[in-house]
C-alpha atoms as a PDB file:
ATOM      1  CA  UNK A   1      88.562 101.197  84.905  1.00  0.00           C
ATOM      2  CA  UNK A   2      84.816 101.337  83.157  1.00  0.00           C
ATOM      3  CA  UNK A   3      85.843  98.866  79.938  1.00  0.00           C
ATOM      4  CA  UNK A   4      82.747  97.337  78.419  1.00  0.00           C
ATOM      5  CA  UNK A   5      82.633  94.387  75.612  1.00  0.00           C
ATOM      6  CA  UNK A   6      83.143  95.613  72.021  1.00  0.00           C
ATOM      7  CA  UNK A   7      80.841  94.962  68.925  1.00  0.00           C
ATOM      8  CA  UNK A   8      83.562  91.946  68.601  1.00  0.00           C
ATOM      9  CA  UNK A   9      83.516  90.359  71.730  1.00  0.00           C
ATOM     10  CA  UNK A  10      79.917  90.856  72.006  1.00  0.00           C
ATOM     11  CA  UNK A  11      79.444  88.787  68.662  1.00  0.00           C
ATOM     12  CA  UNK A  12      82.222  86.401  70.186  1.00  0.00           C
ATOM     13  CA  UNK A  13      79.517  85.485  72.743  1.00  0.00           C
ATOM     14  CA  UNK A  14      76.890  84.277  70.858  1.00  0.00           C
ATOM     15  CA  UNK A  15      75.351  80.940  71.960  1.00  0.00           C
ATOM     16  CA  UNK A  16      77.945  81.104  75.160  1.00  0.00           C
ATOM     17  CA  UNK A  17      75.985  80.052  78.483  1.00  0.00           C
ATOM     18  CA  UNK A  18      74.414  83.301  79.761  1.00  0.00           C
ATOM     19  CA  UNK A  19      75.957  83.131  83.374  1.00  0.00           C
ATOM     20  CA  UNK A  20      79.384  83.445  81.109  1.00  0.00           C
ATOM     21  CA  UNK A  21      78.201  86.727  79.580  1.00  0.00           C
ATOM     22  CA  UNK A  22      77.345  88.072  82.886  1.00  0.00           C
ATOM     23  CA  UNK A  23      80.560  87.573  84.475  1.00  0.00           C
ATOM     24  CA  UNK A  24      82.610  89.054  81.990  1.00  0.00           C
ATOM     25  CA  UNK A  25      80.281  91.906  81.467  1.00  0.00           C
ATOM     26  CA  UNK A  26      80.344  92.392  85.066  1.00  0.00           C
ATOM     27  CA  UNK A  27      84.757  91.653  85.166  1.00  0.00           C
ATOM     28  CA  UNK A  28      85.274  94.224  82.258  1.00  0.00           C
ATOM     29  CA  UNK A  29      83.686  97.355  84.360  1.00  0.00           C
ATOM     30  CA  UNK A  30      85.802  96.703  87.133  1.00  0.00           C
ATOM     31  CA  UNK A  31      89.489  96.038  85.785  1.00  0.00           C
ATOM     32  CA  UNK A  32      92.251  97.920  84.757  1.00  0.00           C
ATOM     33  CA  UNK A  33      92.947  96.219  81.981  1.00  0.00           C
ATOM     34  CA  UNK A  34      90.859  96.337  78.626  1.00  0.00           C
ATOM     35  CA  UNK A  35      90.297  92.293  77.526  1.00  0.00           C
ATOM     36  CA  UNK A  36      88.739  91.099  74.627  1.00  0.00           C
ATOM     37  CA  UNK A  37      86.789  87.842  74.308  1.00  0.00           C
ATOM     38  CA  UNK A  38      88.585  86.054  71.058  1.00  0.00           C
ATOM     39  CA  UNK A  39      86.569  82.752  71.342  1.00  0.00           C
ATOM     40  CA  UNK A  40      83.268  81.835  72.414  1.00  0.00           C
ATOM     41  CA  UNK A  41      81.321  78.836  71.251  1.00  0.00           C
ATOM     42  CA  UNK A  42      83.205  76.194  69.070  1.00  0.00           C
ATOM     43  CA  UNK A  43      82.245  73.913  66.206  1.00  0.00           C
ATOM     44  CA  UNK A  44      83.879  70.595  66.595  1.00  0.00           C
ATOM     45  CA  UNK A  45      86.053  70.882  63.546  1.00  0.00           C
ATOM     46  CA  UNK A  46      87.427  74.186  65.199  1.00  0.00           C
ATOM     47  CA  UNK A  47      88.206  71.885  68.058  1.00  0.00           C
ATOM     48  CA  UNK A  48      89.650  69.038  66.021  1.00  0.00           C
ATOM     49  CA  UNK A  49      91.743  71.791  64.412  1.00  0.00           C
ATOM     50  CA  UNK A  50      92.715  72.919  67.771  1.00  0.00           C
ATOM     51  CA  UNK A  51      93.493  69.313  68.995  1.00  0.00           C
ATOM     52  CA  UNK A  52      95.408  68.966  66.135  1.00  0.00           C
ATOM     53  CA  UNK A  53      97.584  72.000  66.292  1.00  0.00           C
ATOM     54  CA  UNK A  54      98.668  70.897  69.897  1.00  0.00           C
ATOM     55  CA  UNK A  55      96.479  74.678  71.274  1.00  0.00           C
ATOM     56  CA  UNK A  56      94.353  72.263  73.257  1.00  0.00           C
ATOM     57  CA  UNK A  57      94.327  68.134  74.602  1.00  0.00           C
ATOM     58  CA  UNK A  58      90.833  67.379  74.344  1.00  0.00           C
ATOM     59  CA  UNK A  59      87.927  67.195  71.597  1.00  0.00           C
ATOM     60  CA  UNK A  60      85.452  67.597  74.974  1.00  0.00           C
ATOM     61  CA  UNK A  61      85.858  70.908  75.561  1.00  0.00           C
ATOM     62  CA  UNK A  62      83.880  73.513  77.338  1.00  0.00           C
ATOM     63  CA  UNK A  63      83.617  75.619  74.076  1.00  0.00           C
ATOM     64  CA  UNK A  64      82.284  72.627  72.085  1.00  0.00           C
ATOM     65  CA  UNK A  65      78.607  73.587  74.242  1.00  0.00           C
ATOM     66  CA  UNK A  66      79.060  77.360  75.246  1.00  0.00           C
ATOM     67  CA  UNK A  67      80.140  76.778  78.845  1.00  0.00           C
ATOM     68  CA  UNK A  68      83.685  78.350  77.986  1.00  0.00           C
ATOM     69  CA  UNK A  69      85.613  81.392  76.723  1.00  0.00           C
ATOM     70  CA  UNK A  70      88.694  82.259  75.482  1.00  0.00           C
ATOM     71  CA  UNK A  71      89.687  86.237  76.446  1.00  0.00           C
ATOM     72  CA  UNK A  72      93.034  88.201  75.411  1.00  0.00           C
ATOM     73  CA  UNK A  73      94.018  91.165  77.079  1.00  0.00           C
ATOM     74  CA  UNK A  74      93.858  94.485  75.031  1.00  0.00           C
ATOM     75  CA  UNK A  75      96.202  97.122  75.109  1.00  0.00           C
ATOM     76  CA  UNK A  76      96.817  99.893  72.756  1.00  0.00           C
ATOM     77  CA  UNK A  77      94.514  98.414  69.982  1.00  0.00           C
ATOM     78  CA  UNK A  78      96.163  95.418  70.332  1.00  0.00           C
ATOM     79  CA  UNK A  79      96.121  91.235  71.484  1.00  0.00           C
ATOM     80  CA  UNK A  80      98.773  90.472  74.409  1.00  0.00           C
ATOM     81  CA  UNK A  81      99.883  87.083  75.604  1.00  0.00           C
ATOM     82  CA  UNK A  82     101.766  88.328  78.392  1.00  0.00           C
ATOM     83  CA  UNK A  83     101.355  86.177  81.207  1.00  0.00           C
ATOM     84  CA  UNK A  84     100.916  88.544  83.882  1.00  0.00           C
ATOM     85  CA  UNK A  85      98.573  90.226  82.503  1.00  0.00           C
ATOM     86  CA  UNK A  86      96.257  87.408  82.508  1.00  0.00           C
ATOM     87  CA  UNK A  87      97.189  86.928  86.147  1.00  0.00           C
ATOM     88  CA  UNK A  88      96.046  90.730  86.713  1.00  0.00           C
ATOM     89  CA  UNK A  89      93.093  89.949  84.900  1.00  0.00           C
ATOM     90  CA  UNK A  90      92.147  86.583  87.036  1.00  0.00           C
ATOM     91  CA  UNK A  91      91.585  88.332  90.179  1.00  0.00           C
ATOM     92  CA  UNK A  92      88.693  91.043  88.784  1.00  0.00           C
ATOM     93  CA  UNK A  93      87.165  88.149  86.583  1.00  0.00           C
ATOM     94  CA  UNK A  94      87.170  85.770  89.783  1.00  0.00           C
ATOM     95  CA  UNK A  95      85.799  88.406  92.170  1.00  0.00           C
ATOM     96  CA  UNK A  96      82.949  89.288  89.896  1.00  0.00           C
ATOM     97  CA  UNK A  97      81.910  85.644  89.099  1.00  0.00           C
ATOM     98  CA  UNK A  98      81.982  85.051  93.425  1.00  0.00           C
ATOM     99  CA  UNK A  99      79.635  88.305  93.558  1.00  0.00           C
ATOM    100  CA  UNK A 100      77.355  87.288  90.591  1.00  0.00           C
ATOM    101  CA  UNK A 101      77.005  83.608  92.445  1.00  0.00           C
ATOM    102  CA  UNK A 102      78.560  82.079  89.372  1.00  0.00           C
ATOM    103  CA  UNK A 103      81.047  79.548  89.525  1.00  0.00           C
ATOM    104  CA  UNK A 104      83.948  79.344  87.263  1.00  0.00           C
ATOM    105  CA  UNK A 105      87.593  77.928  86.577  1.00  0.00           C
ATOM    106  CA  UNK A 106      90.632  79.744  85.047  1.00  0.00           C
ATOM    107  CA  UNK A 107      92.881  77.261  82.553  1.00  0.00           C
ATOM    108  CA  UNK A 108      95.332  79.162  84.026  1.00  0.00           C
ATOM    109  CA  UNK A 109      94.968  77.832  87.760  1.00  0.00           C
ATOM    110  CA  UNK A 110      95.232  74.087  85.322  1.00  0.00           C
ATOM    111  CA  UNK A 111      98.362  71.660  86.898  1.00  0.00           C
ATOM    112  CA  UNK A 112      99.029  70.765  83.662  1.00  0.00           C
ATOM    113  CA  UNK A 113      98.333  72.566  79.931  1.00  0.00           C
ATOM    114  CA  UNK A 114      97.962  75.574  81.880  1.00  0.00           C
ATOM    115  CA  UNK A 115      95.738  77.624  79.343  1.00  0.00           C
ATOM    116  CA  UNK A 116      95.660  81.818  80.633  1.00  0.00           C
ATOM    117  CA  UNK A 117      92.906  82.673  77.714  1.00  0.00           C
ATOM    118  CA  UNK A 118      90.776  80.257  78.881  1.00  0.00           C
ATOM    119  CA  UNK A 119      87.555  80.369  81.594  1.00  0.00           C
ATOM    120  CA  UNK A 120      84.816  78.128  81.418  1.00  0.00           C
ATOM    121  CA  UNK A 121      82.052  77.451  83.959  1.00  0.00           C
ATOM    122  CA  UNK A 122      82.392  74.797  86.327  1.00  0.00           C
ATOM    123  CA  UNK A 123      81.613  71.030  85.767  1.00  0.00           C
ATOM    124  CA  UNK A 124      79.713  70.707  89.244  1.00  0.00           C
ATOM    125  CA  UNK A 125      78.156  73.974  88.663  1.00  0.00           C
ATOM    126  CA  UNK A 126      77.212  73.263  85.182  1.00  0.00           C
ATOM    127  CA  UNK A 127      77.527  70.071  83.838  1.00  0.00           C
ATOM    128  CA  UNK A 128      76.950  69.776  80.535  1.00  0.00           C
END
């Protein structure tokens, strides 16, 4: 435990919606699991791209206004994909977001196009 944000995923957060920053500043120091931030605010021809590709259903996305992120856990200098792992990660990122008053969804809690990289702040919360 005791991870902070890289250089990387520090630059990954630029123009993303404070409250963001602050919960995964806050998550990283209290998993067990390093994660990186791989995305952060989004152009809209990165999302078209995206859309495109079939990596996401919608050219309204959170990213599009820095009210979502995209994180990867990192493990022995390298990006996993493993899907527990982002369900070991949920419950630290969830827990610090309650204690920070922040509220938040996980793409991977989603009923359909379940998305584990992705956590954006909530539309009632935050609408955009």
């Amino acid at each position: 435990m005791g991870f902070h944000l890289g250089t990387r995923s520090r630059e990954r957060l630029d123009g993303v919606h404070t409250d963001l920053i602050i919960v995964f500043a806050t998550a990283i120091q209290r998993t067990d699991i390093d994660f990186a931030v791989i995305e952060g605010l989004r152009t809209l021809e990165r999302q078209k791209q995206l859309k495109a590709s079939g990596a996401s259903k919608t050219l309204k996305s959170r990213h599009l206004t820095g009210h979502a992120v995209d994180i990867a856990p990192y493990i022995g200098g390298e990006i996993r994909w493993d899907w527990p792992l982002y369900i070991q990660l949920a419950k630290p990122i969830k827990q610090a977001a309650k204690d920070c008053g922040i509220t938040i969804e996980w793409g991977g809690d989603w009923k359909t196009f379940r998305d584990a990289p992705h956590w954006q702040l909530s539309w009632r919360g935050y609408p955009a």
